[in-house]
N, C-alpha and C. Protein backbone atom coordinates (compact mmCIF):
# COMPACT_ATOMS: atom_id res chain seq x y z
N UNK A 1 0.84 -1.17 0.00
CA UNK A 1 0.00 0.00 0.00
C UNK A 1 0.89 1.24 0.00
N UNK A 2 0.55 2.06 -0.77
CA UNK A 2 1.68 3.41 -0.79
C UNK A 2 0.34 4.20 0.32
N UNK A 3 1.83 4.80 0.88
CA UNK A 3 1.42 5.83 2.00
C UNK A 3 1.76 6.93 1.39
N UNK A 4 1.28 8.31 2.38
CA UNK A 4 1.95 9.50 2.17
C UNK A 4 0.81 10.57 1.84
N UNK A 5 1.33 11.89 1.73
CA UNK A 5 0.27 13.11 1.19
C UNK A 5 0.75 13.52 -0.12
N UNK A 6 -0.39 14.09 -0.64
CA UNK A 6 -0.65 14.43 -1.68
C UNK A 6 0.93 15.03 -2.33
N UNK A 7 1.23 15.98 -1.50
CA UNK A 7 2.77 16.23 -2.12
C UNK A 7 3.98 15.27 -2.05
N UNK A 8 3.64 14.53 -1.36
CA UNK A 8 4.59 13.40 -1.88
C UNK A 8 4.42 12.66 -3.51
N UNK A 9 3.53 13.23 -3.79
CA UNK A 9 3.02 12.48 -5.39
C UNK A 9 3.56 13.56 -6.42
N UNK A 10 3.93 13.31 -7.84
CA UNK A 10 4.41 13.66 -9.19
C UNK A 10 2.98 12.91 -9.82
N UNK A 11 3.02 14.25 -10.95
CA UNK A 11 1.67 13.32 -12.19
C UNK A 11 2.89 12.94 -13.36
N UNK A 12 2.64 12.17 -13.83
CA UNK A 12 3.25 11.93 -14.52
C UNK A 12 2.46 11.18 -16.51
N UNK A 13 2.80 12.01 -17.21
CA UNK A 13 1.87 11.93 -18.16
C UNK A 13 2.07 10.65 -19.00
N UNK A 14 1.48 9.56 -19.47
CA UNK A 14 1.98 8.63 -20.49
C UNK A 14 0.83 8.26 -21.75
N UNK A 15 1.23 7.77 -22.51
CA UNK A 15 -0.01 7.61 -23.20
C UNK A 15 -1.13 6.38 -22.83
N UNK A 16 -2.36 7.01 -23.30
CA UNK A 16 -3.42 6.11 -22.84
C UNK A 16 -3.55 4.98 -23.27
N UNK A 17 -2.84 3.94 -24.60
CA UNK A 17 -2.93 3.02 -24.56
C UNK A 17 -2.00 2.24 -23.24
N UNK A 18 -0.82 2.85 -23.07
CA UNK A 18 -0.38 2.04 -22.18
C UNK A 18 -0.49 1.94 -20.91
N UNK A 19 -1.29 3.19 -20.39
CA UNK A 19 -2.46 3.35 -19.22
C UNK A 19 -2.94 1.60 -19.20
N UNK A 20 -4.14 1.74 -20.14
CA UNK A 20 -4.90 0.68 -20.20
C UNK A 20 -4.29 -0.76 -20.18
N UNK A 21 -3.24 -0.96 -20.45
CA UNK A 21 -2.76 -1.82 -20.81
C UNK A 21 -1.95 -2.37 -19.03
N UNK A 22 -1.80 -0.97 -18.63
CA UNK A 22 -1.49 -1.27 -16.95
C UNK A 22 -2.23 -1.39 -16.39
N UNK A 23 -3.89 -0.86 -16.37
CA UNK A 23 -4.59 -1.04 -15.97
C UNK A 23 -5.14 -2.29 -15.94
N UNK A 24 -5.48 -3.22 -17.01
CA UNK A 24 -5.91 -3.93 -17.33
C UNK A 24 -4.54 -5.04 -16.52
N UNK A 25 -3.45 -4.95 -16.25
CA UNK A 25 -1.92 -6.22 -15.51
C UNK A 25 -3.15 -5.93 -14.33
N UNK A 26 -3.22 -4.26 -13.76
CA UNK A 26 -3.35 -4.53 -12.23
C UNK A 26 -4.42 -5.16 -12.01
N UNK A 27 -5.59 -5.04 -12.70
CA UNK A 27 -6.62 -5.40 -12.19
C UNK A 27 -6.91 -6.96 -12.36
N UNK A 28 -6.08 -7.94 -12.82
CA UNK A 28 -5.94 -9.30 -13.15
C UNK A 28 -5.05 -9.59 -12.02
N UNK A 29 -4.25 -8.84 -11.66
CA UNK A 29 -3.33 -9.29 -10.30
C UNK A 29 -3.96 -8.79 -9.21
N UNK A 30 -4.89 -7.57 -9.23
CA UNK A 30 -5.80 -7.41 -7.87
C UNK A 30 -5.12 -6.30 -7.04
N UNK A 31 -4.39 -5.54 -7.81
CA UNK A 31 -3.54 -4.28 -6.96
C UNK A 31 -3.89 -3.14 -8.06
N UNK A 32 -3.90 -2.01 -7.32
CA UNK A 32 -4.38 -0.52 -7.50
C UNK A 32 -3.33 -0.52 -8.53
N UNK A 33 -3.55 0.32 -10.04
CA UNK A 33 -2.69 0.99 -11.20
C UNK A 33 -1.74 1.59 -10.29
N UNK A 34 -1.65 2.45 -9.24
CA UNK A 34 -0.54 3.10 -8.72
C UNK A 34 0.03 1.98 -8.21
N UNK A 35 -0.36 1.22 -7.62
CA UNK A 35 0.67 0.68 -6.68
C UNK A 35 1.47 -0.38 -7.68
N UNK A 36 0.70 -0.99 -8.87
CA UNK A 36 1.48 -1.98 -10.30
C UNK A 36 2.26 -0.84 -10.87
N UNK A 37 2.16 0.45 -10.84
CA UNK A 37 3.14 1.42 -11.43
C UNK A 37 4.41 1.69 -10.76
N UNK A 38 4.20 1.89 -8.89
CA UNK A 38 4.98 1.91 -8.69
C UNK A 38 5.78 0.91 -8.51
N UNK A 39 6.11 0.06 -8.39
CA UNK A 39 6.58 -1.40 -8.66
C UNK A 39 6.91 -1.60 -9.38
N UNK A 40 6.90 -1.44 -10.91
CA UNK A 40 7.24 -1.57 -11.83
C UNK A 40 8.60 -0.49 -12.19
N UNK A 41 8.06 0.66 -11.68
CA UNK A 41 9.08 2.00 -11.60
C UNK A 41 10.53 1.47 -10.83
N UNK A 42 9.81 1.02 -9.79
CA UNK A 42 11.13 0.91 -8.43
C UNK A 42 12.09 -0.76 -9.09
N UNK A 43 11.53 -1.20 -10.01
CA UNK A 43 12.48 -2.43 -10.32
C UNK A 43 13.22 -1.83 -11.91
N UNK A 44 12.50 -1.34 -12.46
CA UNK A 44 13.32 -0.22 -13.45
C UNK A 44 14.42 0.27 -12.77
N UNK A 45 14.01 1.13 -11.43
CA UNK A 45 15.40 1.74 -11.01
C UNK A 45 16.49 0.82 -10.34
N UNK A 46 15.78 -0.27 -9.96
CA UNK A 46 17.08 -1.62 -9.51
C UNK A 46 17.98 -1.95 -10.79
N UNK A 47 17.13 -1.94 -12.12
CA UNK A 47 17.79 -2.34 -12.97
C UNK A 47 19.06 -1.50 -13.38
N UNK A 48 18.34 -0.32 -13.30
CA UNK A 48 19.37 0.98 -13.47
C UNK A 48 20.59 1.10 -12.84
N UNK A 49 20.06 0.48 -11.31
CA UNK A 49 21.61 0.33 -10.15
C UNK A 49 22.86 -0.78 -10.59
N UNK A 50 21.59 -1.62 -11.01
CA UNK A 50 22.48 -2.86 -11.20
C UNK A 50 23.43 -2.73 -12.84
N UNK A 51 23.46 -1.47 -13.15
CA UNK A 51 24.38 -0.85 -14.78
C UNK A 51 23.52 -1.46 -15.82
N UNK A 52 22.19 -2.04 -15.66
CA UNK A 52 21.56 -2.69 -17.16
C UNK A 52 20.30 -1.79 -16.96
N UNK A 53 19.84 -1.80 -18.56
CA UNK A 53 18.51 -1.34 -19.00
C UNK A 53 17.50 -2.48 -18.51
N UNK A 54 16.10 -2.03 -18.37
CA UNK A 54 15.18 -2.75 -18.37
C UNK A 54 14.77 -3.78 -18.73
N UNK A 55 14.88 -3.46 -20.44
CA UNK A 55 15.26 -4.15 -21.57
C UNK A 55 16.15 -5.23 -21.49
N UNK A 56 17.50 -5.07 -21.03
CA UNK A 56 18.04 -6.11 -20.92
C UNK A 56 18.01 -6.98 -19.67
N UNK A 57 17.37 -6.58 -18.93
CA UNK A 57 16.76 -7.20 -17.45
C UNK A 57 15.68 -8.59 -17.74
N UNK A 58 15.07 -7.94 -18.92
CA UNK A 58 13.69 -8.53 -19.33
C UNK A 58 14.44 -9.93 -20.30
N UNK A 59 15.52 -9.96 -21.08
CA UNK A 59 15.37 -9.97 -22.16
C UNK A 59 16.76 -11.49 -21.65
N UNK A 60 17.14 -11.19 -20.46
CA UNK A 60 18.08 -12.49 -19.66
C UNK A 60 16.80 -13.19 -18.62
N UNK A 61 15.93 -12.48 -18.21
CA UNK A 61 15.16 -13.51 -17.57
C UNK A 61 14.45 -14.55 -18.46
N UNK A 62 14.04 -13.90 -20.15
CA UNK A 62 13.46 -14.72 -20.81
C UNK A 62 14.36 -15.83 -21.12
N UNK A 63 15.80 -15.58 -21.26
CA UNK A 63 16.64 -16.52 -21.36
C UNK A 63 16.81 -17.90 -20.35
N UNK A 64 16.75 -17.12 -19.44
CA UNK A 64 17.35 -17.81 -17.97
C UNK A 64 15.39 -18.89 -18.16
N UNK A 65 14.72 -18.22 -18.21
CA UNK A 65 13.62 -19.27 -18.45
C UNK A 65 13.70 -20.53 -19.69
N UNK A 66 14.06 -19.63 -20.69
CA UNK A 66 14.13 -20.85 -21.60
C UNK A 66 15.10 -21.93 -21.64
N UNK A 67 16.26 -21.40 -20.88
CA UNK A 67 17.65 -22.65 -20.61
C UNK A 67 16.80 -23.24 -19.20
N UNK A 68 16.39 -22.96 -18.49
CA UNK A 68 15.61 -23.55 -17.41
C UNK A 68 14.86 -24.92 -18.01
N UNK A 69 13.63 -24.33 -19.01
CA UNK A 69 12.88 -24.89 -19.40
C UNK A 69 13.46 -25.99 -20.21
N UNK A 70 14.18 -26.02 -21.32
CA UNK A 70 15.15 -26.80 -21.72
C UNK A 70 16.32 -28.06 -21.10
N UNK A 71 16.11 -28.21 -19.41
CA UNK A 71 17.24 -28.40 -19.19
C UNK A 71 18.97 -28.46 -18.78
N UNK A 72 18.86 -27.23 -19.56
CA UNK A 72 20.39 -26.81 -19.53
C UNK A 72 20.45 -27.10 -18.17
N UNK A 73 22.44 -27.12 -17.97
CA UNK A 73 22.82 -26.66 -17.05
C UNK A 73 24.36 -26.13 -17.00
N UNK A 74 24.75 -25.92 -15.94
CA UNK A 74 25.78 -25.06 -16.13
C UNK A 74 27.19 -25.82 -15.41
N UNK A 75 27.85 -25.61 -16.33
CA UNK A 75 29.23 -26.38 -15.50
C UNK A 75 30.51 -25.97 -16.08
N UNK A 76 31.79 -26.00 -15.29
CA UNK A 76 32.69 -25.03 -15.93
C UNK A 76 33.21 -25.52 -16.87
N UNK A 77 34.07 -24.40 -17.61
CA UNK A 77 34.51 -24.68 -19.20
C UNK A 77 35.95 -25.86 -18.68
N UNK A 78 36.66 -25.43 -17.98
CA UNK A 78 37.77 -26.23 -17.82
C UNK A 78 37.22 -27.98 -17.85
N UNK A 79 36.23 -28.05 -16.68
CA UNK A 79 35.64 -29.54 -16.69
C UNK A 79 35.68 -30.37 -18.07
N UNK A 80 34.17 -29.03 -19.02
CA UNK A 80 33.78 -29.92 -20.03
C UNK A 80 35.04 -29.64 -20.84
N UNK A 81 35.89 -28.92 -20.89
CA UNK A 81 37.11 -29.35 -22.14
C UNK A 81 37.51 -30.52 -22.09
N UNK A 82 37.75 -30.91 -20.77
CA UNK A 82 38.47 -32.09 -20.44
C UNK A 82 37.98 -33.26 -20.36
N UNK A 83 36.44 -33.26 -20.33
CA UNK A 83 35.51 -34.48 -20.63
C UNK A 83 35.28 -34.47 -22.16
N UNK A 84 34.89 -33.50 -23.11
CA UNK A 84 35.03 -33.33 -24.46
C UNK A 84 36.30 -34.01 -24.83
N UNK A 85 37.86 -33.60 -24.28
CA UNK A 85 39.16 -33.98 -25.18
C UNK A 85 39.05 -35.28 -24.83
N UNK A 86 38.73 -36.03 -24.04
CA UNK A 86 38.83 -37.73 -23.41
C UNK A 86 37.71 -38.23 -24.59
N UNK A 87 36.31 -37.98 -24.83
CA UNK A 87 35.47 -38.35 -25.47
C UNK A 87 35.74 -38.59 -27.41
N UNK A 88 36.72 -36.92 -27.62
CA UNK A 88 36.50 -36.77 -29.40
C UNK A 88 37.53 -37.69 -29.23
N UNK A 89 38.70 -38.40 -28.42
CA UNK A 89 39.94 -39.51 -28.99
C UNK A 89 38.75 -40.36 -29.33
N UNK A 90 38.15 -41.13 -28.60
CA UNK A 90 37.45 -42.02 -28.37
C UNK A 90 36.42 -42.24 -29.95
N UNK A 91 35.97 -41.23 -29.84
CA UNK A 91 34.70 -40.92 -31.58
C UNK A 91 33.89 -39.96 -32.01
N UNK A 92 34.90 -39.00 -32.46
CA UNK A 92 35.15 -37.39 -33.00
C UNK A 92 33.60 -37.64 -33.59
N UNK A 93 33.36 -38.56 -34.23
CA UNK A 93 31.95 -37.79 -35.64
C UNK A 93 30.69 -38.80 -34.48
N UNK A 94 30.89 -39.81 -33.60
CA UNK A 94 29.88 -39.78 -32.88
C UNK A 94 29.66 -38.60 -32.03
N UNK A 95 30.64 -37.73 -31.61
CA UNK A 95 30.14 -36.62 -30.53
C UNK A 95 30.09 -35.73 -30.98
N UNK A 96 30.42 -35.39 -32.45
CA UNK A 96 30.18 -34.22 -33.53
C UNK A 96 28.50 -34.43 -33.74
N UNK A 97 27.88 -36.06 -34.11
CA UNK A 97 26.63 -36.51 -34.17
C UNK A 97 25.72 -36.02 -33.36
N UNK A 98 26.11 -36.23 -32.12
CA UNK A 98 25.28 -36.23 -30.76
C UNK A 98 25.01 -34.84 -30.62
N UNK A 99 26.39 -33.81 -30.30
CA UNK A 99 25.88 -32.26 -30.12
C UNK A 99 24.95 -31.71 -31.40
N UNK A 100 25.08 -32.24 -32.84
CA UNK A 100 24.20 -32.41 -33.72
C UNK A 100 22.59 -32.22 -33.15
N UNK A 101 22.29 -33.70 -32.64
CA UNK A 101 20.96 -33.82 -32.61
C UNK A 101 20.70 -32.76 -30.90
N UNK A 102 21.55 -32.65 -30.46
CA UNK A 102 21.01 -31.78 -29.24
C UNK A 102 20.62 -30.30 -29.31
N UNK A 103 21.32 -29.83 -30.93
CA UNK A 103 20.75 -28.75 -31.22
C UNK A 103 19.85 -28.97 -31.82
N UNK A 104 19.34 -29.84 -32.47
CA UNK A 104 18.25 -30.04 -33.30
C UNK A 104 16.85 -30.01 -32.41
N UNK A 105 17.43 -30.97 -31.63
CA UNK A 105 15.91 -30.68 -30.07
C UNK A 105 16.00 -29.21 -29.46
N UNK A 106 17.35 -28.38 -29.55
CA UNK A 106 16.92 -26.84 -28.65
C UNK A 106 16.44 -26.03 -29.58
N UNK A 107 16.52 -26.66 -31.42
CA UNK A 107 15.99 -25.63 -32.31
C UNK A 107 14.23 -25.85 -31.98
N UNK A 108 14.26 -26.99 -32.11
CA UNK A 108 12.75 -27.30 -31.87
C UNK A 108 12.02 -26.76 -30.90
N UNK A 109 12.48 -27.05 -29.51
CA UNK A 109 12.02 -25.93 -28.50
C UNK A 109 12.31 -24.59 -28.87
N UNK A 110 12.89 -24.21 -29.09
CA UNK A 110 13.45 -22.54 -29.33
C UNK A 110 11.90 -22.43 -30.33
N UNK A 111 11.85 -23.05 -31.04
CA UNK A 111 10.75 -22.80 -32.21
C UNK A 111 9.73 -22.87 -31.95
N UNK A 112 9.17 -23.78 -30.73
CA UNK A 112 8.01 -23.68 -29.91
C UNK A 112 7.64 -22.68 -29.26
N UNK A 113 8.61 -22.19 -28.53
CA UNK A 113 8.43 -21.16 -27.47
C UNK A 113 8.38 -19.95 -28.17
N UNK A 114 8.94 -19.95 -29.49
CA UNK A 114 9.77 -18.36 -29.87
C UNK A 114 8.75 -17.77 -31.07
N UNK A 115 8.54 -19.06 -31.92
CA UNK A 115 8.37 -18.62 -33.58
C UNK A 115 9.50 -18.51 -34.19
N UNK A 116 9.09 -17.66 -34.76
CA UNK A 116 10.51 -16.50 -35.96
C UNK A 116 11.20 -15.51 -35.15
N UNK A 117 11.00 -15.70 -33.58
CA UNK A 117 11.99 -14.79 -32.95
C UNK A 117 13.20 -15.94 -32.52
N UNK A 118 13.42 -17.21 -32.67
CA UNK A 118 14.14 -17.98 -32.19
C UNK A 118 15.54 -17.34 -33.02
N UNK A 119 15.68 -17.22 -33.90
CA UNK A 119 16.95 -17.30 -34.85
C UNK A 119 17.61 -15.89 -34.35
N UNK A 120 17.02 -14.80 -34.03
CA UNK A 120 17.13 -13.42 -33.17
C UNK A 120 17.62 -14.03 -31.55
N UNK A 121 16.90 -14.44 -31.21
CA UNK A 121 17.16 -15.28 -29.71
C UNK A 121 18.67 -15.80 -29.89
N UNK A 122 18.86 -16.15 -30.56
CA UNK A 122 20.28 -17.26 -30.63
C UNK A 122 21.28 -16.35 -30.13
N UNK A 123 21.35 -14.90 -30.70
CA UNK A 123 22.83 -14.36 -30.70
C UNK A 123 22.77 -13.63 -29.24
N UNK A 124 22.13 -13.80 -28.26
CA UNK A 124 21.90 -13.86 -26.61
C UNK A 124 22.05 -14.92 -25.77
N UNK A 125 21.25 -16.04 -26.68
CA UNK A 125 20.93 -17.44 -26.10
C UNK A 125 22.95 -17.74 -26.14
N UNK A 126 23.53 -17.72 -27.45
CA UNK A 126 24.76 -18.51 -27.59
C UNK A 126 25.98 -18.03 -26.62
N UNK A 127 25.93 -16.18 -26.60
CA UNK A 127 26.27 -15.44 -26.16
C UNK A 127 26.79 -16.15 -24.21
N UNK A 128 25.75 -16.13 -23.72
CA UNK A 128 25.12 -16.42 -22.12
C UNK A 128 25.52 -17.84 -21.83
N UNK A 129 24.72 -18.71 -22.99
CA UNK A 129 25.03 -20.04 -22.66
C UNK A 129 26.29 -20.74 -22.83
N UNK A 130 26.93 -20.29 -23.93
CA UNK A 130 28.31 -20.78 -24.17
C UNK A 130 29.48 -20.17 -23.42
N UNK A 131 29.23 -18.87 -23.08
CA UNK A 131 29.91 -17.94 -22.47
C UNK A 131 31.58 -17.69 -23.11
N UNK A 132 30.60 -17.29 -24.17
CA UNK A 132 31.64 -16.89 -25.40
C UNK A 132 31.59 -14.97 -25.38
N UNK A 133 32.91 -14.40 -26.18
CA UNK A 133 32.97 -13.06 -25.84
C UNK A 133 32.59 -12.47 -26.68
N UNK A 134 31.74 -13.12 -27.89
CA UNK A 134 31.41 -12.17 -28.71
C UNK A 134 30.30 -13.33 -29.87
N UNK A 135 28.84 -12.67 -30.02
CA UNK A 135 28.46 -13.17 -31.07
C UNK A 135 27.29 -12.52 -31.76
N UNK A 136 27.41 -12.64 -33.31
CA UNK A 136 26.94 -11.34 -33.83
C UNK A 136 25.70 -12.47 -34.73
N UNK A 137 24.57 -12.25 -34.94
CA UNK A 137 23.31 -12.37 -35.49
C UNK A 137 23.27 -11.78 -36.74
N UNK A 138 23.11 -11.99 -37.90
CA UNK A 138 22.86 -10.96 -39.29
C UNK A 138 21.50 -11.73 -39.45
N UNK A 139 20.34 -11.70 -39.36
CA UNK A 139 19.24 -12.23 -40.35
C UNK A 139 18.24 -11.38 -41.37
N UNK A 140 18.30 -12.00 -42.39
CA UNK A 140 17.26 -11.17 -43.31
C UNK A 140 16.52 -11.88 -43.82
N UNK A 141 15.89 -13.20 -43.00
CA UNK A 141 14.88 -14.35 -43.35
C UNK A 141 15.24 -15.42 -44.10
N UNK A 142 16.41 -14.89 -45.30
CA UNK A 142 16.46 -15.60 -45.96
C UNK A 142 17.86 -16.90 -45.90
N UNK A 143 19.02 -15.21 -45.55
CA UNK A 143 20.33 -16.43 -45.22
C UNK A 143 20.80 -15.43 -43.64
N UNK A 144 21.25 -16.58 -42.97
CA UNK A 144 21.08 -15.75 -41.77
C UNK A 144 23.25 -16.35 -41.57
N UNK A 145 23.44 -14.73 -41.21
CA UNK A 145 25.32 -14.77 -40.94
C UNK A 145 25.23 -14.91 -39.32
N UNK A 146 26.39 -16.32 -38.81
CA UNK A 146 26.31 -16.52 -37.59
C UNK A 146 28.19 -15.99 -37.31
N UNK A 147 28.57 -14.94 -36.33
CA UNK A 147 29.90 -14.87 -36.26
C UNK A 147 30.04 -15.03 -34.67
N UNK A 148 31.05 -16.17 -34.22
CA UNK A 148 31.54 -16.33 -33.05
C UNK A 148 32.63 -16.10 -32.42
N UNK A 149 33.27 -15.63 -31.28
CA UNK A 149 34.27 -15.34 -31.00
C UNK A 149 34.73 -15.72 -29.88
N UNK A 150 35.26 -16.90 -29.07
CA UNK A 150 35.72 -16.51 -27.89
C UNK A 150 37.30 -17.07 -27.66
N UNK A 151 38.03 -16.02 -26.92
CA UNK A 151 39.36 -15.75 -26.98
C UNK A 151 39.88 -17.33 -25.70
N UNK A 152 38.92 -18.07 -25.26
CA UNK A 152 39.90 -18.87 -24.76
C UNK A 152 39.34 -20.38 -24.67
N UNK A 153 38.05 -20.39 -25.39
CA UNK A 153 37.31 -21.47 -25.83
C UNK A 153 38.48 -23.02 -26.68
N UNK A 154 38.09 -23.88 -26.53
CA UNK A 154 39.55 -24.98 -26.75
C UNK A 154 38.92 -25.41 -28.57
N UNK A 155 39.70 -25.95 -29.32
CA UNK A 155 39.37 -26.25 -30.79
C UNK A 155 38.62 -27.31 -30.83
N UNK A 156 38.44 -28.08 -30.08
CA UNK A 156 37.69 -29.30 -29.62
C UNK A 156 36.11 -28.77 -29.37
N UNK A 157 35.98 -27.75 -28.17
CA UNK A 157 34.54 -27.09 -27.46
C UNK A 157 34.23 -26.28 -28.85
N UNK A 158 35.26 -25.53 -30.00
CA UNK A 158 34.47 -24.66 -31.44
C UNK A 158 33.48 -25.71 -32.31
N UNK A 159 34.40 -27.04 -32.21
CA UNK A 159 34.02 -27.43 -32.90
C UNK A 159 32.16 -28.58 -32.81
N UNK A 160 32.39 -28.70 -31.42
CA UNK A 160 31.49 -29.22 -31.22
C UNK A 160 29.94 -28.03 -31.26
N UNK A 161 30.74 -26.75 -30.67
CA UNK A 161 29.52 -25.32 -30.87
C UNK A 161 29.19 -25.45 -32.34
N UNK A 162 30.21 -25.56 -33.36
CA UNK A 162 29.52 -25.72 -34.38
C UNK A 162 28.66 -26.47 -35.17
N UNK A 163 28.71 -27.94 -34.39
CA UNK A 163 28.03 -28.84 -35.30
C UNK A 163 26.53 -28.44 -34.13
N UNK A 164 26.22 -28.24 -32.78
CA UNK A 164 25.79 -27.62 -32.27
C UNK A 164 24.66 -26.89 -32.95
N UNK A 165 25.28 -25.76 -33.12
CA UNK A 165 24.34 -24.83 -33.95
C UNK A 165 23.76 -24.71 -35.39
N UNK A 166 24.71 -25.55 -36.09
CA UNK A 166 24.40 -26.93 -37.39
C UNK A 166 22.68 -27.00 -36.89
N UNK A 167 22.89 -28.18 -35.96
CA UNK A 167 21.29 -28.69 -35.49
C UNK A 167 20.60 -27.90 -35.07
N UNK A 168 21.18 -26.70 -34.41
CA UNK A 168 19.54 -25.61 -34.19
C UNK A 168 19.04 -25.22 -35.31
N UNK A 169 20.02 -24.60 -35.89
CA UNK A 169 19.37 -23.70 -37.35
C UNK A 169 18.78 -24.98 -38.76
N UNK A 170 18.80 -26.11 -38.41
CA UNK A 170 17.97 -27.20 -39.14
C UNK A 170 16.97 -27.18 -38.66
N UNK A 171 16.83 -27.13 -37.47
CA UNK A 171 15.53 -27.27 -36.90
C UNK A 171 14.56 -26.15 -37.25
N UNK A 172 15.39 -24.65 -37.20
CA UNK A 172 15.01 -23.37 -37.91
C UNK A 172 14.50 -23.59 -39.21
N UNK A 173 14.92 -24.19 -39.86
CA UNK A 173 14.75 -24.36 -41.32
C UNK A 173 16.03 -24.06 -41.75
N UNK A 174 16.88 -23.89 -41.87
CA UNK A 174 18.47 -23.86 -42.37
C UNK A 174 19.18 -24.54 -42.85
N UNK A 175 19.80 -24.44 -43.68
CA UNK A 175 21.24 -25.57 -43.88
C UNK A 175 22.38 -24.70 -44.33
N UNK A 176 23.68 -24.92 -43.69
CA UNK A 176 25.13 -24.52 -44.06
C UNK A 176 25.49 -24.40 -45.44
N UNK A 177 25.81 -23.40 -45.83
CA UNK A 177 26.36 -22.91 -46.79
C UNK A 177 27.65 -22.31 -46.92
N UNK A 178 28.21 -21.96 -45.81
CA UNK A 178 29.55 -21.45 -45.96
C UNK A 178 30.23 -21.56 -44.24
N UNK A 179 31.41 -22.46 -44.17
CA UNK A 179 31.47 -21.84 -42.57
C UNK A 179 32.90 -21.88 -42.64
N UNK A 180 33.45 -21.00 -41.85
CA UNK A 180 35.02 -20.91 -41.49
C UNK A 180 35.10 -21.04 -40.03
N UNK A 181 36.05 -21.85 -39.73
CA UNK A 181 36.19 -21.94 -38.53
C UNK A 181 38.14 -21.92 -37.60
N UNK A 182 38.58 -21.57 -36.84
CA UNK A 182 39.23 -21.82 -36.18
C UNK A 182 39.25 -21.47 -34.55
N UNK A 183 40.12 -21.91 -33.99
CA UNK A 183 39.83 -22.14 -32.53
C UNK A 183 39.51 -21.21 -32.07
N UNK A 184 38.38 -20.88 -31.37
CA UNK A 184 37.26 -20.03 -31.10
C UNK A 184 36.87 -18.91 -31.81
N UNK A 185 36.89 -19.16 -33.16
CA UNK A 185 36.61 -18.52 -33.60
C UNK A 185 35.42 -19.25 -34.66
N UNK A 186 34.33 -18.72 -35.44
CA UNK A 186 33.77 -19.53 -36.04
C UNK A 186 32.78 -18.31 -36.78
N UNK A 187 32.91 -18.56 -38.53
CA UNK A 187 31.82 -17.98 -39.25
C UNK A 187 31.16 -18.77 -40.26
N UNK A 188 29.72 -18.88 -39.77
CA UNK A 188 29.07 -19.57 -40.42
C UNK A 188 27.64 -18.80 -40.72
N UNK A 189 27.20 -19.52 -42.38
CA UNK A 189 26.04 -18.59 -43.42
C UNK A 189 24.91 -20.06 -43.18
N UNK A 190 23.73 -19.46 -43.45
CA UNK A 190 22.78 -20.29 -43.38
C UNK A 190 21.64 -19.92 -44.18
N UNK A 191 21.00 -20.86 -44.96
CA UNK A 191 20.14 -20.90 -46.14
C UNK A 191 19.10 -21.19 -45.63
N UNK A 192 18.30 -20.58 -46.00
CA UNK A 192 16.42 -21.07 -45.02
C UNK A 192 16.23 -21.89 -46.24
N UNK A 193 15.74 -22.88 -46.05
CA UNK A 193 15.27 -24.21 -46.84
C UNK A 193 14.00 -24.47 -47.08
N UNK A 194 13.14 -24.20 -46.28
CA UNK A 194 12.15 -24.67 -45.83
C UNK A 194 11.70 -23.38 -44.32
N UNK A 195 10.06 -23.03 -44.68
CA UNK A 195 9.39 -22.05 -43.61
C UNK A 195 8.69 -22.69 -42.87
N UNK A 196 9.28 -23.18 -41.20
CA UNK A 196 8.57 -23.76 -40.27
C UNK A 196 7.50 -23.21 -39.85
């Protein structure tokens, strides 16, 4: 419940669709437009403390839900290098296979949850999840440019990201058309094939 007198209050002008549109959160959650406003205000300004936009507040929780929802989990890079380098002696194109079809199931979910925002999603999703230092998204529906970068990722962990993301963007509708790769580094083009 907000307390206080009248001069403790600012009007503050916004437009009326998005009035309504607050109006219509509070009254489904059962709290007064001021008090869903202010709440909403005061985690804006957490976001602000914490050096991120709103936007990007919003835009890692959707993440952090969908690697949730998916499964994922998290474990350090040193570990899996060293369970990866023991595994590719053993059978390089079975575990090239396998991270294959595991993107093929996160394209599928990604495609459930997302639509046509999944392939946009990726260059956050790969970003966070791989915990790589750099990755850039180009899509224009038709061929979509994937560029990866990370400065200490092992040639073993590129290569498996790549067959990896091979299977998401199939699942997208995609297939490889051009990829360059070296140790953590990786550029790869993708052909929409087919509109899921």
């Amino acid at each position: 419940m907000i307390t206080g007198t009248k001069k403790d209050y600012k009007l503050i002008f916004l437009p009326e669709k998005l009035v309504e549109r607050l109006n219509n959160i509070a009254i489904r959650k059962g709290v007064s437009i001021t008090n869903f406003a202010t709440k909403a205000l005061e985690q804006s300004l957490r976001a602000d403390e914490l050096g991120v936009t709103l936007d990007e507040t919003v835009d890692t929780y959707r993440l952090l839900r969908v690697q949730r929802g998916s499964g994922a989990v998290q474990i350090p890079r040193s570990r899996l290098t060293s369970v990866v380098r023991e595994l590719i002696r053993d059978d390089k194109g079975e575990l090239l296979a396998a991270w294959y079809e595991a993107g093929r199931w996160y394209g599928e979910y990604l495609h459930t949850l997302l639509g046509e925002e999944a392939v946009d999603f990726l260059e956050k999703d790969l970003l966070v999840s791989w915990n790589l230092d750099e990755v850039e998204v180009r899509n224009d529906e038709i061929t979509v440019d994937l560029r990866i970068a990370s400065f200490v990722i092992s040639l073993e962990l590129t290569e498996l990201l790549i067959s990896y993301v091979k299977g998401v963007m199939a699942s997208l509708g995609y297939e490889i058309s051009k990829e360059e790769c070296l140790r953590g580094l990786a550029a790869l083009n993708f052909r929409r094939i087919f509109a899921k």
